[in-house]
N, C-alpha and C. Protein backbone atom coordinates (compact mmCIF):
# COMPACT_ATOMS: atom_id res chain seq x y z
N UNK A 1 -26.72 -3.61 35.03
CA UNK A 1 -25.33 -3.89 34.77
C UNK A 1 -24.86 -3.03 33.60
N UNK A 2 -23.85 -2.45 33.98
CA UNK A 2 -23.40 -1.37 33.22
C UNK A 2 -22.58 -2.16 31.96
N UNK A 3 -22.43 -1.71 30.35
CA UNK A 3 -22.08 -2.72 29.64
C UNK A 3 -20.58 -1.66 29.47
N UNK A 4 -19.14 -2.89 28.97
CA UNK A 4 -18.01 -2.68 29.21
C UNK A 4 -17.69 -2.65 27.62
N UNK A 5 -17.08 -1.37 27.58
CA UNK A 5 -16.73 -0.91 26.11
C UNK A 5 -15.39 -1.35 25.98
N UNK A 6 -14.66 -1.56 24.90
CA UNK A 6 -13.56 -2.62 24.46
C UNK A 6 -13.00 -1.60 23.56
N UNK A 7 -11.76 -1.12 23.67
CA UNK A 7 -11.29 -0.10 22.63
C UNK A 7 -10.86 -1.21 21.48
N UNK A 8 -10.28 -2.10 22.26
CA UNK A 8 -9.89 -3.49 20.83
C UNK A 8 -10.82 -3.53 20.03
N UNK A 9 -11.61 -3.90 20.93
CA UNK A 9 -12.38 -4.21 19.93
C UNK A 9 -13.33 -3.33 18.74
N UNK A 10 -13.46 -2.31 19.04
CA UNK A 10 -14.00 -1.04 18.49
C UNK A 10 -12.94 -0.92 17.52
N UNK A 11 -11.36 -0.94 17.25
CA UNK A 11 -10.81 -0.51 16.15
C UNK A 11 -10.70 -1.86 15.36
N UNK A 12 -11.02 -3.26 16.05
CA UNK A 12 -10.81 -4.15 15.03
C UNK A 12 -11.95 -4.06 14.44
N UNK A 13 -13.83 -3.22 14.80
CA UNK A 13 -14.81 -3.77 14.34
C UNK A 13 -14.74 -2.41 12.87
N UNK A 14 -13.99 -1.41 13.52
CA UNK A 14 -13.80 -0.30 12.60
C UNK A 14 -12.42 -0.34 11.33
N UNK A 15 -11.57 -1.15 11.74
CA UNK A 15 -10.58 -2.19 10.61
C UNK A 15 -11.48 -2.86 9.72
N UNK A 16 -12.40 -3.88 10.10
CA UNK A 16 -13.01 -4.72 9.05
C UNK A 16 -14.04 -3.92 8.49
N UNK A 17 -14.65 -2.72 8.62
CA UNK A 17 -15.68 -2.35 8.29
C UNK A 17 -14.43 -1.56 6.63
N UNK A 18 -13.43 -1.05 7.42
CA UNK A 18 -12.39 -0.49 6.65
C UNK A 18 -12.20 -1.29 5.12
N UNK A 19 -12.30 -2.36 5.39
CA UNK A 19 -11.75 -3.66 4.52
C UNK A 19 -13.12 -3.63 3.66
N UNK A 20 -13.95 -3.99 4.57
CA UNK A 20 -14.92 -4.79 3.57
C UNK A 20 -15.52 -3.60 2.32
N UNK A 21 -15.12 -2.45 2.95
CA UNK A 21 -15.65 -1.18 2.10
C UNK A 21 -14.55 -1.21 0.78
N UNK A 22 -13.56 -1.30 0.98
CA UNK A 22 -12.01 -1.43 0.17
C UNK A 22 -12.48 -2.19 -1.15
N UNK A 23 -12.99 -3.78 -0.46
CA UNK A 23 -12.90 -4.59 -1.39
C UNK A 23 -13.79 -4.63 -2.66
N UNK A 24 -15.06 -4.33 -2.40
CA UNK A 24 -16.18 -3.80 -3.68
C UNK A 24 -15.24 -3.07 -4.36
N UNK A 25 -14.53 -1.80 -4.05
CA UNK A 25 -14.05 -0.78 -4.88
C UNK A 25 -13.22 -1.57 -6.18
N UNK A 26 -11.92 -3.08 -5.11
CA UNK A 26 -10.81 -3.20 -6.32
C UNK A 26 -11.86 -4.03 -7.08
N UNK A 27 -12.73 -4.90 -6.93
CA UNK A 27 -13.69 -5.40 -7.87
C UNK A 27 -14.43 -5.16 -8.54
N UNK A 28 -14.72 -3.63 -8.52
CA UNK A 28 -15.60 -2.93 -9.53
C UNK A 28 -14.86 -2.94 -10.89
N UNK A 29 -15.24 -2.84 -12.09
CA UNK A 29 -14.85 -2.88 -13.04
C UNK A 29 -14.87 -1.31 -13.83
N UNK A 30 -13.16 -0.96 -13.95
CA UNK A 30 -13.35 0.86 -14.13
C UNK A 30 -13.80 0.39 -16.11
N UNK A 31 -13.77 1.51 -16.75
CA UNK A 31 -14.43 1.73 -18.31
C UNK A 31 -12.83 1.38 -18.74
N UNK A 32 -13.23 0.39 -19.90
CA UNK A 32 -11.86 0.18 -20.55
C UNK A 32 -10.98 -0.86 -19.86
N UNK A 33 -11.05 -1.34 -19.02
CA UNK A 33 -10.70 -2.50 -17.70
C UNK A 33 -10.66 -3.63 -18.73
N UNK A 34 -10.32 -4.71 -18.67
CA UNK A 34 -10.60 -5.74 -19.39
C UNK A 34 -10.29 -6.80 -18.39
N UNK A 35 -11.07 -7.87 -18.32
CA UNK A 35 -11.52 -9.04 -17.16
C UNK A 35 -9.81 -9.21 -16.62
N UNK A 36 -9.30 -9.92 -17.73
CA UNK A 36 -7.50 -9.80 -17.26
C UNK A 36 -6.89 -8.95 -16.09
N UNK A 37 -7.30 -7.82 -16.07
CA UNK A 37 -7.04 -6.39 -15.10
C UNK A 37 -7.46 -6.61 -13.79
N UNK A 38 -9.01 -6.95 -13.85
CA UNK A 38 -9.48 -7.25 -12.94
C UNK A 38 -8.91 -8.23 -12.21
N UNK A 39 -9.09 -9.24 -12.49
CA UNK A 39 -8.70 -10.53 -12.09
C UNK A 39 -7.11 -10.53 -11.29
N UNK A 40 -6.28 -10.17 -12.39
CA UNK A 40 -4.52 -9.40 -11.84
C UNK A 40 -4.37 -8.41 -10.91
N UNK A 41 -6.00 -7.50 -10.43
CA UNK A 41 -5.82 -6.97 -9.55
C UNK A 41 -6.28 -7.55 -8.38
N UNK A 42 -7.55 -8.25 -8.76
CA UNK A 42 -7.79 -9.12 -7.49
C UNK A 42 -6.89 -10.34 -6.65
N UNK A 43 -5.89 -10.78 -7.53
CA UNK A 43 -5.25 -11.57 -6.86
C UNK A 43 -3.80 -10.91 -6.53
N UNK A 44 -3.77 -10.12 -6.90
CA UNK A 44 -2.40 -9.16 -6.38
C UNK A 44 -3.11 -8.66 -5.09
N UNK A 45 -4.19 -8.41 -4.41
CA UNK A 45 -5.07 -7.71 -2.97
C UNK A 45 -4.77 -9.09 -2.62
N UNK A 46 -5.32 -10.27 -2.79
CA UNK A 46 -5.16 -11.06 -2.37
C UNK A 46 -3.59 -11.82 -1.70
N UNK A 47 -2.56 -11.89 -2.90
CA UNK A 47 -1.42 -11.88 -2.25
C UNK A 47 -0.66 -10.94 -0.89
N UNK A 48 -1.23 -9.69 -1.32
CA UNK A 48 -0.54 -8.77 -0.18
C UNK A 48 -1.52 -8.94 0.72
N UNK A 49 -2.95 -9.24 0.92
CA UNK A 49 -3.49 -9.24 1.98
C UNK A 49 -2.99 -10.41 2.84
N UNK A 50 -2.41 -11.67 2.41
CA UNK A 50 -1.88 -12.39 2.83
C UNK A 50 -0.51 -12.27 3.55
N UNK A 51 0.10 -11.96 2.45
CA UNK A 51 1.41 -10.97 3.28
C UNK A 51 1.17 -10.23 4.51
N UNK A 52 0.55 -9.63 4.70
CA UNK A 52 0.24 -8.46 5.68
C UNK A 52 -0.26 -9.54 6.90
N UNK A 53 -1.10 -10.34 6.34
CA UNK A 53 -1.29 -11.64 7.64
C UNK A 53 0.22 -11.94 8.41
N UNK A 54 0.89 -12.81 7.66
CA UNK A 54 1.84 -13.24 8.08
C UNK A 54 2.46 -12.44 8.84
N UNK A 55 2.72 -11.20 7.90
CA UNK A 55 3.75 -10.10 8.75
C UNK A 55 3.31 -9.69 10.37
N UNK A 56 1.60 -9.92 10.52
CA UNK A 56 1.34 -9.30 11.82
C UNK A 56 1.42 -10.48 12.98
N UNK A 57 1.13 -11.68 12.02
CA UNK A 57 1.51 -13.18 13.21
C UNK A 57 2.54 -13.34 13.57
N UNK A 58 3.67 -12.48 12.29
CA UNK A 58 5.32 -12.42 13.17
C UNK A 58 5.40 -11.49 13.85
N UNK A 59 4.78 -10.55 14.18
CA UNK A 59 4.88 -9.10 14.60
C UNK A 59 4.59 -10.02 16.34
N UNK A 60 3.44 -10.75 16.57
CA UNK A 60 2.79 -11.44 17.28
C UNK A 60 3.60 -12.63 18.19
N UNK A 61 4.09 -13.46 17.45
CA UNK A 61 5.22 -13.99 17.62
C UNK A 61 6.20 -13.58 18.54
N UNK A 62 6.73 -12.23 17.94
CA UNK A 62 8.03 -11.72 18.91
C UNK A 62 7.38 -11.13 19.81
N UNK A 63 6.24 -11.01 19.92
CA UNK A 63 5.96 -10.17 20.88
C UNK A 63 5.59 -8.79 21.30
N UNK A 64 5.43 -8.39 19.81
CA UNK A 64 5.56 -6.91 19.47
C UNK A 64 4.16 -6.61 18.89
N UNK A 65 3.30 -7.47 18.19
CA UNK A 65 2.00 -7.14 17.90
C UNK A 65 0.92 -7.48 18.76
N UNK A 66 -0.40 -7.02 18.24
CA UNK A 66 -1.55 -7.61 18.95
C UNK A 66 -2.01 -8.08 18.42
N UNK A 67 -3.03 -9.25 19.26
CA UNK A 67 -4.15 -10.20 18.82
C UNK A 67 -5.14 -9.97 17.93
N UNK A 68 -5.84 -8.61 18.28
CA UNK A 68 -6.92 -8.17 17.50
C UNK A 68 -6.42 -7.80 15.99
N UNK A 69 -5.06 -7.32 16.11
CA UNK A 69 -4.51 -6.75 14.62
C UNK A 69 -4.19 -8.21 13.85
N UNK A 70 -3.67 -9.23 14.62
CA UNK A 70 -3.31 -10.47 13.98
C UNK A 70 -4.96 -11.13 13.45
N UNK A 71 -5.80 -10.94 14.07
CA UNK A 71 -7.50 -11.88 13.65
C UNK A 71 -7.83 -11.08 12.98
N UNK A 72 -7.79 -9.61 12.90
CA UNK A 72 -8.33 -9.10 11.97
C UNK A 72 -7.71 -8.91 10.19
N UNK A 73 -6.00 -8.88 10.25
CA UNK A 73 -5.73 -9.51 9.23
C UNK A 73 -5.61 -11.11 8.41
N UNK A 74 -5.47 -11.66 9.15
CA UNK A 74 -5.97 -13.16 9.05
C UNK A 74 -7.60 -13.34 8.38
N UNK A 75 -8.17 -12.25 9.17
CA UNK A 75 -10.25 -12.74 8.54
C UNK A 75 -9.84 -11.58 7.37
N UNK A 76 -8.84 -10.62 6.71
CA UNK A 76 -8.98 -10.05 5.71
C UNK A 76 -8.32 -10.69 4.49
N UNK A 77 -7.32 -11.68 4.68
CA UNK A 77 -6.54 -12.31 3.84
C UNK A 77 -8.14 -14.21 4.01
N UNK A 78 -8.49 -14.14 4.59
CA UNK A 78 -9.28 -15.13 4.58
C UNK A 78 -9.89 -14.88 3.50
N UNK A 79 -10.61 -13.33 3.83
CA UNK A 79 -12.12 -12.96 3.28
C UNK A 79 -11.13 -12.67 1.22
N UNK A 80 -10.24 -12.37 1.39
CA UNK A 80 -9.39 -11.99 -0.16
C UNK A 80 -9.31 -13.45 -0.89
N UNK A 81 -9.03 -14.63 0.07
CA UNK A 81 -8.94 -16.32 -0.56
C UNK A 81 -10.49 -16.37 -1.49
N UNK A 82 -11.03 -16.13 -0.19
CA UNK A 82 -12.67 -16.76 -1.11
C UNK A 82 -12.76 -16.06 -1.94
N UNK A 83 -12.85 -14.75 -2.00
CA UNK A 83 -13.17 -13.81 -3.31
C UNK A 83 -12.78 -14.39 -4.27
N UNK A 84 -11.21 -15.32 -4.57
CA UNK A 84 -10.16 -15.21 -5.40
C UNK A 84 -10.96 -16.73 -5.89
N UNK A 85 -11.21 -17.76 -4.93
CA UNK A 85 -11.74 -19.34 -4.97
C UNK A 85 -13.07 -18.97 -5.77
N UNK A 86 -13.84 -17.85 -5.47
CA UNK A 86 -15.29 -18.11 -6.00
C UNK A 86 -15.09 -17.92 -7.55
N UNK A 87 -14.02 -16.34 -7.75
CA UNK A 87 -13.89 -15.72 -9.15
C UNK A 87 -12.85 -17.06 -9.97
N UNK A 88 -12.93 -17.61 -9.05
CA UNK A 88 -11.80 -19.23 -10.08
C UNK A 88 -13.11 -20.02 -10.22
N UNK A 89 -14.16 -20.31 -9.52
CA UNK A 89 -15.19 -21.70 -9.83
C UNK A 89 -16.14 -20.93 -10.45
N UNK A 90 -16.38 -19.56 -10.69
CA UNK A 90 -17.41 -18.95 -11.78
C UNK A 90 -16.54 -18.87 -13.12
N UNK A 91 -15.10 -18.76 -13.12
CA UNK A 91 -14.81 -19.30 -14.79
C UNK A 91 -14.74 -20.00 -15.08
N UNK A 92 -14.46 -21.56 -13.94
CA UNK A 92 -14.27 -22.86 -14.77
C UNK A 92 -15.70 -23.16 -15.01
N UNK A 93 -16.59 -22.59 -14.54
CA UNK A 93 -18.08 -23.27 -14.63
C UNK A 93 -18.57 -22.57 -16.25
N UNK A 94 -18.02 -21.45 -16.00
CA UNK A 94 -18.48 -20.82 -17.54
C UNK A 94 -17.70 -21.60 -18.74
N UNK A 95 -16.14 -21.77 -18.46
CA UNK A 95 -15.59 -22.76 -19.39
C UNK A 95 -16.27 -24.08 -19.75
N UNK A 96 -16.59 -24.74 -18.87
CA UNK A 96 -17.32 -25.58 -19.01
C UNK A 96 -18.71 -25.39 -20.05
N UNK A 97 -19.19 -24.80 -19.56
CA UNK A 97 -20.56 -24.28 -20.35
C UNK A 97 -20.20 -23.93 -21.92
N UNK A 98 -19.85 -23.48 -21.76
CA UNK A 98 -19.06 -22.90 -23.37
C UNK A 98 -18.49 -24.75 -23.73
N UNK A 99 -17.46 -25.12 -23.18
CA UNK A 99 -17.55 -26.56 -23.56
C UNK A 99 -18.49 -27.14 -24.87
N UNK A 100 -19.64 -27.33 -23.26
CA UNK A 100 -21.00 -27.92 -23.53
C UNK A 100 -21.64 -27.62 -24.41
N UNK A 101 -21.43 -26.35 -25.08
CA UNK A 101 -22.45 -25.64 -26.35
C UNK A 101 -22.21 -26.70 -27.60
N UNK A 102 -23.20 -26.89 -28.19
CA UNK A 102 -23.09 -27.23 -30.04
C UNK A 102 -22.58 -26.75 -30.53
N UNK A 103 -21.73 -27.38 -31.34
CA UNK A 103 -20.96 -26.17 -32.80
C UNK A 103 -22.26 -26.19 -33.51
């Protein structure tokens, strides 16, 4: 049985590969950066990656977009939430800790 190649699917698997390469980069920390920067840049990717969701579920909606472009921004504004949820429960945990220290 001959196997059936999917152009969809080939540019959505070549979209997320797109993404996931993207995202290390805005999280790297350039020289002189200060956590603030970081952080203001990560949730600014995060807002527009969200944006860009919406925009393609309306695109979808009228009738004018596709499925694969709508799941694949949706799992990139997903994958931008957690980044944003984890880098929020590794500072309150460090706040905490610091808390907890002895004067």
């Amino acid at each position: 049985m001959a196997a059936v190649i999917n152009p969809a699917a080939i540019n959505a698997y070549a979209q997320a590969a797109k993404m996931g390469a993207g995202a290390g980069e805005a999280a790297a920390a350039t020289p002189g950066s200060s956590f603030g920067d970081m952080l203001s840049s990560v949730l600014g990717e995060a807002s527009s990656t969200g944006r860009a969701a919406e925009a393609k579920a309306g695109e979808l909606l009228k009738g004018k977009g596709d499925i694969v472009d709508v799941v694949t921004a949706v799992n990139a504004a997903e994958m931008s939430l957690e980044t944003v949820v984890a880098i929020r429960d590794r500072v309150i945990a460090a706040y905490q800790d610091i808390m907890r220290m002895p004067i």
